[in-house]
N, C-alpha and C. Protein backbone atom coordinates (compact mmCIF):
# COMPACT_ATOMS: atom_id res chain seq x y z
N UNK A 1 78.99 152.80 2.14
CA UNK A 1 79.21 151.81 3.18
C UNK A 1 80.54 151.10 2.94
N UNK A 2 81.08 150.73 4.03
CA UNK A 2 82.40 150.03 3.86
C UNK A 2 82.48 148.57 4.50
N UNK A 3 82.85 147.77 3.86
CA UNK A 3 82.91 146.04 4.50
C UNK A 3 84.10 145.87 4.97
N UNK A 4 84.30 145.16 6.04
CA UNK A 4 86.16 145.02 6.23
C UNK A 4 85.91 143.36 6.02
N UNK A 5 87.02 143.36 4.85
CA UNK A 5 87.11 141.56 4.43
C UNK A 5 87.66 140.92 5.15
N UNK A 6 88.95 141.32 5.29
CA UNK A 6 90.40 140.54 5.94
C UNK A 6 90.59 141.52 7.32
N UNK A 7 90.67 140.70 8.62
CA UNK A 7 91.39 141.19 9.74
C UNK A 7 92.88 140.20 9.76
N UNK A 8 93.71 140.47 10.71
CA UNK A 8 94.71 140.08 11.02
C UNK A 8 94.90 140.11 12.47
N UNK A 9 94.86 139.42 13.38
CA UNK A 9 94.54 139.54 14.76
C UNK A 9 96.00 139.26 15.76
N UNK A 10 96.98 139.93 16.35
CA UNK A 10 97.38 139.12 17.33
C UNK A 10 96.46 139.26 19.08
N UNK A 11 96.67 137.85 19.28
CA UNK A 11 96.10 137.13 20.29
C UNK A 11 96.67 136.64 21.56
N UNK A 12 96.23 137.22 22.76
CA UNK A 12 96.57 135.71 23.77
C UNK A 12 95.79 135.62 24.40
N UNK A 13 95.72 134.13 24.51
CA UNK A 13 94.46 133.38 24.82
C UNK A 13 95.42 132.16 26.32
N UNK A 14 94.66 131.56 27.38
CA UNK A 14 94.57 130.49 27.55
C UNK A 14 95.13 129.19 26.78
N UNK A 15 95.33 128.27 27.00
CA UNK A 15 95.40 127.12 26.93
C UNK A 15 94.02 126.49 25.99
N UNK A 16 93.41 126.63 27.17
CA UNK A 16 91.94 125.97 27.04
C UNK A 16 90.58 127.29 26.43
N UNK A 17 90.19 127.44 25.42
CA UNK A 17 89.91 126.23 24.41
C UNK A 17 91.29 126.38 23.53
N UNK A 18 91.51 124.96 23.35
CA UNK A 18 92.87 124.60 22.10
C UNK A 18 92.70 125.42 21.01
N UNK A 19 93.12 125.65 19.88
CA UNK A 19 93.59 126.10 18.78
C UNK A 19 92.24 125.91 17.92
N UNK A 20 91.84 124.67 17.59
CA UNK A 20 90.87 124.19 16.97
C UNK A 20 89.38 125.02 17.14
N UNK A 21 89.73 124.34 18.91
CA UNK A 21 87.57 124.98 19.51
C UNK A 21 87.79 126.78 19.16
N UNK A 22 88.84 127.30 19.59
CA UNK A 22 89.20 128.84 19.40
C UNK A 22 88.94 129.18 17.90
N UNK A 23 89.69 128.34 17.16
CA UNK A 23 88.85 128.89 15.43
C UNK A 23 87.72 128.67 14.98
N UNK A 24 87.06 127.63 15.30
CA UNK A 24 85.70 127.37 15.02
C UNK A 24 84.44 128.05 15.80
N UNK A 25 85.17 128.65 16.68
CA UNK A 25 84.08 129.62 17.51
C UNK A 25 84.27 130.91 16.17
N UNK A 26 85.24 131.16 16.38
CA UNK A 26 85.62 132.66 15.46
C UNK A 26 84.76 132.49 14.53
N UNK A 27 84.53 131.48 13.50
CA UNK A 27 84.20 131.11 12.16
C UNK A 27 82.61 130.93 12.68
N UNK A 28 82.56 130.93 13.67
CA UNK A 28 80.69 130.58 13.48
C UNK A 28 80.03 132.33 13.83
N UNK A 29 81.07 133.34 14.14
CA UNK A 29 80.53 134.06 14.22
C UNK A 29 79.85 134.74 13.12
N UNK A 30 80.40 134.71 11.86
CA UNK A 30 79.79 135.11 10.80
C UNK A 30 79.72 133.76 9.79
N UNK A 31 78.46 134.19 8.96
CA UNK A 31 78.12 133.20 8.31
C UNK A 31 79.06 132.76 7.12
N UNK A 32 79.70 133.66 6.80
CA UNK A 32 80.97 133.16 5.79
C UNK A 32 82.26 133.35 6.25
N UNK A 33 82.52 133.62 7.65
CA UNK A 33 83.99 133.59 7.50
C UNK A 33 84.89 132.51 7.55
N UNK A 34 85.98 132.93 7.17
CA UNK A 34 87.30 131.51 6.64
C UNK A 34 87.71 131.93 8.07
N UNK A 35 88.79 131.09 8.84
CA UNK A 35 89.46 131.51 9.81
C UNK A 35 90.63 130.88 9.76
N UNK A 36 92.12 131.34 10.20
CA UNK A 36 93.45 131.03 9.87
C UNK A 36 94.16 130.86 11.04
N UNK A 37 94.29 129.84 12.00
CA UNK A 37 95.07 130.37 13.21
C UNK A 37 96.39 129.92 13.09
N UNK A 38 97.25 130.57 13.83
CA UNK A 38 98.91 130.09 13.65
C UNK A 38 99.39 130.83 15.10
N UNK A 39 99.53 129.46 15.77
CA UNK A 39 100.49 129.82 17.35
C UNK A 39 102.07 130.36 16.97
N UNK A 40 101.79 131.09 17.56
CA UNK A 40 103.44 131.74 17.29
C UNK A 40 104.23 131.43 18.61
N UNK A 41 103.44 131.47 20.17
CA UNK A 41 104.48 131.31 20.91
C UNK A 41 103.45 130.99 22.12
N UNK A 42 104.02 129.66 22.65
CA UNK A 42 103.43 129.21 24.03
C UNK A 42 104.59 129.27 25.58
N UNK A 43 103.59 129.31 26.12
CA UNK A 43 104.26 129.50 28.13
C UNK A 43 103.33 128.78 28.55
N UNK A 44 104.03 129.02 29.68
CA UNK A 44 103.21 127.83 30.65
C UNK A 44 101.80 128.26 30.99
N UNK A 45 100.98 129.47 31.09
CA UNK A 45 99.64 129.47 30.97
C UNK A 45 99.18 129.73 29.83
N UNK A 46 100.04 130.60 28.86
CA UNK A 46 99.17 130.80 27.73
C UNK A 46 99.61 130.33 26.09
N UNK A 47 99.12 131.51 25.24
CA UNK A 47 99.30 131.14 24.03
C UNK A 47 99.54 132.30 22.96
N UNK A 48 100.39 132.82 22.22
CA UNK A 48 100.05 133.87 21.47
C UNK A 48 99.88 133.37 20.04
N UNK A 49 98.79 134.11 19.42
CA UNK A 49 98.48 133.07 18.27
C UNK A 49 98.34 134.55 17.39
N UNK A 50 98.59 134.12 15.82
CA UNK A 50 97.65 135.45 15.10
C UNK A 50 96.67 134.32 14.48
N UNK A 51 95.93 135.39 14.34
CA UNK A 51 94.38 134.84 13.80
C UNK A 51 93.96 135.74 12.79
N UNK A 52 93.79 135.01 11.20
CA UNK A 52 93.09 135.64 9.82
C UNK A 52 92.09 135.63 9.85
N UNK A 53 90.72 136.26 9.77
CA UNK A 53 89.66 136.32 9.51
C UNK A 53 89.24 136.30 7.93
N UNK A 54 88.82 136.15 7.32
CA UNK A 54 88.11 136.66 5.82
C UNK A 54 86.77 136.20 5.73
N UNK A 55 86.36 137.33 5.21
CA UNK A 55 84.67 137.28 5.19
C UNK A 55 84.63 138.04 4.18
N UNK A 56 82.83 138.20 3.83
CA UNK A 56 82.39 139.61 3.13
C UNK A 56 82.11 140.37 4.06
N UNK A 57 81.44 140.58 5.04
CA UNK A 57 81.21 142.02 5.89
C UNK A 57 81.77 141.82 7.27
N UNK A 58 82.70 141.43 7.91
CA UNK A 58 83.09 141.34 9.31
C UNK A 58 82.52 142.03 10.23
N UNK A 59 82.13 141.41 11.58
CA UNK A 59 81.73 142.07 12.21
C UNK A 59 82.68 141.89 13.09
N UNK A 60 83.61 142.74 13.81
CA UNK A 60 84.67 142.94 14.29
C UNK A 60 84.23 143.66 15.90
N UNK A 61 83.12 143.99 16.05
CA UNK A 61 82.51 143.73 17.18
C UNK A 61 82.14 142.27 18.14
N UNK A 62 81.36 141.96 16.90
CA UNK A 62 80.90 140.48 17.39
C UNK A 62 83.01 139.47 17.90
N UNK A 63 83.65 139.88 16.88
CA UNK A 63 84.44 138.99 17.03
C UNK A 63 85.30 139.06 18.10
N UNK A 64 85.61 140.39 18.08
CA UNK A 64 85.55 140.90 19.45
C UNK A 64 85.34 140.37 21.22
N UNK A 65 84.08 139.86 20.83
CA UNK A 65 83.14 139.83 21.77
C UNK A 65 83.49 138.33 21.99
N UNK A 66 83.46 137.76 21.09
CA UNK A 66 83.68 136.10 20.92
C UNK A 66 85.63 135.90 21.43
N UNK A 67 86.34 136.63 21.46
CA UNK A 67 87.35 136.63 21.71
C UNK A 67 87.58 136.60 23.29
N UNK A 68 86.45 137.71 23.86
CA UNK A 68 86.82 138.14 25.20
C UNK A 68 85.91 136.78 26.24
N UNK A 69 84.96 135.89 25.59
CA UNK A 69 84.19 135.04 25.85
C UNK A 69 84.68 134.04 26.26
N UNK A 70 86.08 133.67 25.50
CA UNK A 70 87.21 132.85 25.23
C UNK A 70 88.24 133.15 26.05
N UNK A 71 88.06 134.10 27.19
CA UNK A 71 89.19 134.83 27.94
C UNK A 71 90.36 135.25 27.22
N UNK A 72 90.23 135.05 25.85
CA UNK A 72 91.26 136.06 25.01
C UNK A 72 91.58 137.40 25.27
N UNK A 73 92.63 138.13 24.23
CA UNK A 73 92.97 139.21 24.97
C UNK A 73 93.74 139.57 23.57
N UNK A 74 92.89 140.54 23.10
CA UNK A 74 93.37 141.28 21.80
C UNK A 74 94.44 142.23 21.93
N UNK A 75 95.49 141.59 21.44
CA UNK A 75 97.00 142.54 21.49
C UNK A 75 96.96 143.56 20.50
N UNK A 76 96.53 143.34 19.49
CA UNK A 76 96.52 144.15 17.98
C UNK A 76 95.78 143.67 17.20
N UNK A 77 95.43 144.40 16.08
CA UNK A 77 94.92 144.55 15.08
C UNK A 77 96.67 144.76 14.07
N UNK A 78 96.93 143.84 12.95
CA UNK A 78 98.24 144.19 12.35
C UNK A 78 98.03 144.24 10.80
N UNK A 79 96.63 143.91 10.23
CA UNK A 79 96.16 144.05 9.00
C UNK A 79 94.74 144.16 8.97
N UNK A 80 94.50 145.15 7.91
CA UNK A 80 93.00 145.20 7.81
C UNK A 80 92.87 145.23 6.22
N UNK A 81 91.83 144.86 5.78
CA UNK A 81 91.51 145.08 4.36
C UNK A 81 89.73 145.65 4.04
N UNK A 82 89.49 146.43 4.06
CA UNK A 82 88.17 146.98 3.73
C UNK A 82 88.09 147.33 2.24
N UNK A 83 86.47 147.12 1.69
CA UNK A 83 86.23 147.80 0.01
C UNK A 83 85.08 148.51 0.57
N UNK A 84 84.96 149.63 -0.06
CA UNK A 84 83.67 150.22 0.15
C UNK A 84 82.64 149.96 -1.07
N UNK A 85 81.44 150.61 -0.91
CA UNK A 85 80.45 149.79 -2.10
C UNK A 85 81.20 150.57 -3.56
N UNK A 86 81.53 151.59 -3.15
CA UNK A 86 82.09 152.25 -4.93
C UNK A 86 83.20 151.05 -5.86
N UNK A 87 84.00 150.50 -4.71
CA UNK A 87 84.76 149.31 -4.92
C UNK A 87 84.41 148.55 -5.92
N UNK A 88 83.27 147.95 -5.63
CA UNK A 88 82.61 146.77 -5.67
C UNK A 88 82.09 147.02 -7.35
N UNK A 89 82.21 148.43 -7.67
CA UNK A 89 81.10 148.35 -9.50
C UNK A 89 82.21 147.61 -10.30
């Protein structure tokens, strides 16, 4: 089995939810994840942000899902970090 720890997300999102409500949604999707946001570049409707995830098992579906909820709009994926269980001895 393989866990993905670390994503690296670029993002554009809306305005609304701000920076804040947008990471704390991310972070409640899994029960341990850290979340990192950093706006890189705003316009007049939107926002492009990258967004760090770190967890132990990401669910990159769910976050996914929580992104598109948010009228976000997943540009890329620009880092990933996975261990599989052999990793882990």
């Amino acid at each position: 089995m393989v866990s993905v720890k670390r994503l690296v997300l670029d993002i554009l999102k809306p305005h609304q939810p701000n920076a804040l409500e947008f990471s704390c949604t991310l972070a409640k999707v899994g029960d341990d994840y850290h979340v990192s946001l950093t706006v890189i570049e705003v316009d007049e409707n939107t926002e492009t942000i990258q967004v760090v995830i770190e967890g132990n098992n990401i669910n990159f579906e769910a976050i996914q899902s929580a992104i598109n909820d948010m009228s976000g709009s997943l540009h890329s994926i620009d880092v990933v970090e996975v261990q599989s269980e052999a990793d882990k001895e």
